[in-house]
C-alpha atoms as a PDB file:
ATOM      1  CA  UNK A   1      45.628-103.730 -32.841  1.00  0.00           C
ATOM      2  CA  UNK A   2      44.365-100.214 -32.999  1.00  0.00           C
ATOM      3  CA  UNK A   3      40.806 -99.637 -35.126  1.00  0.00           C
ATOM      4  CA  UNK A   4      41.078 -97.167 -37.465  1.00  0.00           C
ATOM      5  CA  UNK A   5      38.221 -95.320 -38.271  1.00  0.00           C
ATOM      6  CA  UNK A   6      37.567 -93.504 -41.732  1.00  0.00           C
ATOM      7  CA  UNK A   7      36.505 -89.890 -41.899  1.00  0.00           C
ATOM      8  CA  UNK A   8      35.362 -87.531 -44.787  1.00  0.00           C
ATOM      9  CA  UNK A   9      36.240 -84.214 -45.165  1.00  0.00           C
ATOM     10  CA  UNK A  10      36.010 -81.550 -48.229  1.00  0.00           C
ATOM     11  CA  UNK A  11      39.049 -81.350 -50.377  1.00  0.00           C
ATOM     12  CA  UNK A  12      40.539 -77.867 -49.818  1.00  0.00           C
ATOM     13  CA  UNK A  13      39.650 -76.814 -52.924  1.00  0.00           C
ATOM     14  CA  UNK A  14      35.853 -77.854 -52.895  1.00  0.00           C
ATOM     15  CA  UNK A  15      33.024 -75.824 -53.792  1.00  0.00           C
ATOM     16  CA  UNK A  16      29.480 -77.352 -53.457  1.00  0.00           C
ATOM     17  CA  UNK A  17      26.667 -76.209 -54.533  1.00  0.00           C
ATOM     18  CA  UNK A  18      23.327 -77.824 -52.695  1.00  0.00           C
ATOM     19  CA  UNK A  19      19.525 -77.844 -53.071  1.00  0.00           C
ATOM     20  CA  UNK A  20      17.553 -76.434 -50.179  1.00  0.00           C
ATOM     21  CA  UNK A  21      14.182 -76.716 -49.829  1.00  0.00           C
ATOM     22  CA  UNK A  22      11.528 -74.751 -47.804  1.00  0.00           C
ATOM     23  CA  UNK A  23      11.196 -76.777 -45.390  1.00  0.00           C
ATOM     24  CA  UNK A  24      15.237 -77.141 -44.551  1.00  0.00           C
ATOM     25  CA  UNK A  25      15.386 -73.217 -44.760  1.00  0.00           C
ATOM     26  CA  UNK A  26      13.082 -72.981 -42.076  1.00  0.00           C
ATOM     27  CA  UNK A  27      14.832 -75.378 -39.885  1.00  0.00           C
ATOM     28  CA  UNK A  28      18.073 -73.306 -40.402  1.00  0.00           C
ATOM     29  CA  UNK A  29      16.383 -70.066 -39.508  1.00  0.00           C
ATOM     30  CA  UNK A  30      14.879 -71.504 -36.627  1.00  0.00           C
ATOM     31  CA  UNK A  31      18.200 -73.487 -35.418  1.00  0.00           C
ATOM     32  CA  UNK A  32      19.826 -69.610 -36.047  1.00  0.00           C
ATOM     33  CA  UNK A  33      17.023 -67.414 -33.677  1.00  0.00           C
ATOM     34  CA  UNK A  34      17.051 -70.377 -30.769  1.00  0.00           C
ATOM     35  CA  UNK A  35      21.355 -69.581 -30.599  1.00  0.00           C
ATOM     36  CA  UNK A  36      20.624 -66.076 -30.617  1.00  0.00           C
ATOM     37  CA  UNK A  37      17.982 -66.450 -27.964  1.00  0.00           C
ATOM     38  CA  UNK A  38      20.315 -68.271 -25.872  1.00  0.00           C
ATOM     39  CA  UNK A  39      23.465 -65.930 -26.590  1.00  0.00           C
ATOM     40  CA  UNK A  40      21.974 -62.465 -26.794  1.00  0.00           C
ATOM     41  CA  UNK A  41      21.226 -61.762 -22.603  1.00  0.00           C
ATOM     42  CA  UNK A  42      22.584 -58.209 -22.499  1.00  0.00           C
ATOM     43  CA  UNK A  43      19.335 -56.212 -23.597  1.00  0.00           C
ATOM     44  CA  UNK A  44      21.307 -53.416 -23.093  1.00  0.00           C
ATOM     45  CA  UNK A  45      23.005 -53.736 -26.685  1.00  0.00           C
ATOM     46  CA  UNK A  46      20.660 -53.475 -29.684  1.00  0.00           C
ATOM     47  CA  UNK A  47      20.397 -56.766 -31.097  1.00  0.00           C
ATOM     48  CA  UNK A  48      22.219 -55.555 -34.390  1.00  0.00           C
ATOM     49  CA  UNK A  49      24.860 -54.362 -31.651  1.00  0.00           C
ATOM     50  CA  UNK A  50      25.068 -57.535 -30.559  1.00  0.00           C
ATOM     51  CA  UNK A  51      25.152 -59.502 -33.852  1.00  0.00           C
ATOM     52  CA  UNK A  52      28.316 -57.183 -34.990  1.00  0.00           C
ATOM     53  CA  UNK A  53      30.187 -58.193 -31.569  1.00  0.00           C
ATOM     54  CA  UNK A  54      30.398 -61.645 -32.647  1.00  0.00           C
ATOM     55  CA  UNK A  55      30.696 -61.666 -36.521  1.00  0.00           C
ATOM     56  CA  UNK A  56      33.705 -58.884 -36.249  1.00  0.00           C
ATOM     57  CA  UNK A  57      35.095 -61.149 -33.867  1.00  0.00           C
ATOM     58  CA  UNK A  58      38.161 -63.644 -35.284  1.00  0.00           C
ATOM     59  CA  UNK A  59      36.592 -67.220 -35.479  1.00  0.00           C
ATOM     60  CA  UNK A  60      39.066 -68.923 -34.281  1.00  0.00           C
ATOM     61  CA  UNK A  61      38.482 -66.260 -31.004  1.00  0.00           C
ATOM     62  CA  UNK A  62      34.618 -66.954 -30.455  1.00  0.00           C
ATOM     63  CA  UNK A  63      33.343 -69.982 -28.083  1.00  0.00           C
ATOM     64  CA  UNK A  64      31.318 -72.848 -29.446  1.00  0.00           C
ATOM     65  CA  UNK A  65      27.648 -70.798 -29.276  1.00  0.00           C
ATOM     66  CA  UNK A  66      29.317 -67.671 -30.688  1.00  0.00           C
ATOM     67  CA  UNK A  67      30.313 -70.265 -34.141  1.00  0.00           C
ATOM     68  CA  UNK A  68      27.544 -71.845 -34.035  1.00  0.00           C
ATOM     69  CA  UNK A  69      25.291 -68.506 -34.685  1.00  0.00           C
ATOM     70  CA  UNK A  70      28.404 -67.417 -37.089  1.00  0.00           C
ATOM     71  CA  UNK A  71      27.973 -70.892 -39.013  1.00  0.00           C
ATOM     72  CA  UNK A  72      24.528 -70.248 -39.429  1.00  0.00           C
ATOM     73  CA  UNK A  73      24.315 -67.015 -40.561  1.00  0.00           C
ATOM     74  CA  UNK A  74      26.662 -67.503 -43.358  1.00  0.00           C
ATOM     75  CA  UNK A  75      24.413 -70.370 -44.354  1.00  0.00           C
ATOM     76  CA  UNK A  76      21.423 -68.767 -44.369  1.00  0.00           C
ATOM     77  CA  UNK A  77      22.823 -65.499 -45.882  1.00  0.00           C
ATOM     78  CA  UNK A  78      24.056 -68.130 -48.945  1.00  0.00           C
ATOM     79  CA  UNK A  79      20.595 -69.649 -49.131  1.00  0.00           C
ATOM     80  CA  UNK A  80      18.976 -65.693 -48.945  1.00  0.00           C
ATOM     81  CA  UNK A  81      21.651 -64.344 -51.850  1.00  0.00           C
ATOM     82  CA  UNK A  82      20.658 -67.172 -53.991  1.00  0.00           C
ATOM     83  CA  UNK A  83      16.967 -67.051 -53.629  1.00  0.00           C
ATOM     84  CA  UNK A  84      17.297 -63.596 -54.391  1.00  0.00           C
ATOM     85  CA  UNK A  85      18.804 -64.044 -57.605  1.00  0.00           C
ATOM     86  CA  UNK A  86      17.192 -66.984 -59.163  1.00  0.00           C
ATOM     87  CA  UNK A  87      13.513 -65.123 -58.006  1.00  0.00           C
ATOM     88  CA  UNK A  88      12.866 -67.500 -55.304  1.00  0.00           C
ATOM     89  CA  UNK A  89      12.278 -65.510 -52.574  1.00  0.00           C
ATOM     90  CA  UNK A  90       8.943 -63.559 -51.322  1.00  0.00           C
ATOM     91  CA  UNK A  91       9.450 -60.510 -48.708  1.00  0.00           C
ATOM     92  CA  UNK A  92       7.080 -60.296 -46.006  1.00  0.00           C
ATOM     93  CA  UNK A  93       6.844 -57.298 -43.163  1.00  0.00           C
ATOM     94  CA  UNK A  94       6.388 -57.969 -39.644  1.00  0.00           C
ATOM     95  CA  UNK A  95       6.807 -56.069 -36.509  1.00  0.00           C
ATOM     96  CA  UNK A  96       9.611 -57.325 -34.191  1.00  0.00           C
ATOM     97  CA  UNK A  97       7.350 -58.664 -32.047  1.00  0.00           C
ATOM     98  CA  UNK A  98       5.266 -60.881 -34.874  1.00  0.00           C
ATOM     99  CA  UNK A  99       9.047 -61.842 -36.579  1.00  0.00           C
ATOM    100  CA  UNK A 100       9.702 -63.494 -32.792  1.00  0.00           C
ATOM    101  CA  UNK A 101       6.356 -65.081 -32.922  1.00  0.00           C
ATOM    102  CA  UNK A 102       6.663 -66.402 -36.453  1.00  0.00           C
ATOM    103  CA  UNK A 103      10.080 -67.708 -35.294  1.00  0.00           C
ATOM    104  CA  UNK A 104       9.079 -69.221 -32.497  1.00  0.00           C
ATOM    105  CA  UNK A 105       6.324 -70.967 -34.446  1.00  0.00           C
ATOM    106  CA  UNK A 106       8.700 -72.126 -36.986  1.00  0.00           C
ATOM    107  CA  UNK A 107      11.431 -73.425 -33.948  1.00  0.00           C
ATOM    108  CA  UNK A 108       8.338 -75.440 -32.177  1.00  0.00           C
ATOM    109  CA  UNK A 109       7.411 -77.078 -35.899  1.00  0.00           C
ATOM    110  CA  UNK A 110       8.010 -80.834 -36.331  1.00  0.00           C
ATOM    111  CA  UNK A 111       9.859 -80.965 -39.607  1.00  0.00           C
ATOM    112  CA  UNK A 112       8.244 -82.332 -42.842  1.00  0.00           C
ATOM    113  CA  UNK A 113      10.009 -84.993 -45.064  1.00  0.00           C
ATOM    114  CA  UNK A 114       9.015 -86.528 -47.941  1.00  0.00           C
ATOM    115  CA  UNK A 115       8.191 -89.471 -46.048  1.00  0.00           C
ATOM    116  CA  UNK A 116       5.499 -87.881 -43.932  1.00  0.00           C
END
């Protein structure tokens, strides 16, 4: 007899909305530059070039990597967008080359959890 396993998905209507914290922000936007490390190899092309290549691209048309940077960036657009509007949000300035060191930081960071 065949075992049937049980798997969730979203209705097709479903909208969620979902608390994100600091910490899980972070891990998002570090998950996001370490795929863009690893996909963006032709310095050639700005990096805004390169970012344009793949979202303009059909998703159903771009490799695993290529979704996996897409996925992301939606998600962490969402979380930006609503930080923005409920005040949530502080704006810092950095140079390119301290944004890649603060990103790197963040990427090389064990996690906190409430149960640390």
């Amino acid at each position: 007899m065949d075992q049937k396993i049980k798997s969730r998905q979203l209705k097709d209507d479903a909208i969620l909305n979902i608390k994100v914290n600091k910490t899980f922000y972070l891990m998002s936007k570090a998950a996001l530059f370490n795929i863009f490390n690893e996909l963006y190899t032709n310095k050639e092309m700005s990096s805004d070039e390169f970012v344009k290549s793949i979202v303009s691209k059909k998703y159903e048309n771009m490799d695993n990597d290529e979704r996996t940077f897409y996925t992301l960036s939606l998600l962490i657009g969402e979380i930006e967008k609503q930080a923005i509007e409920t005040d949530a949000y502080l704006e810092t300035e950095f140079t390119p080359e301290q944004l890649k060191e603060q990103l790197t930081k963040q990427a090389e960071q064990k996690p906190t959890t409430s149960e640390d």
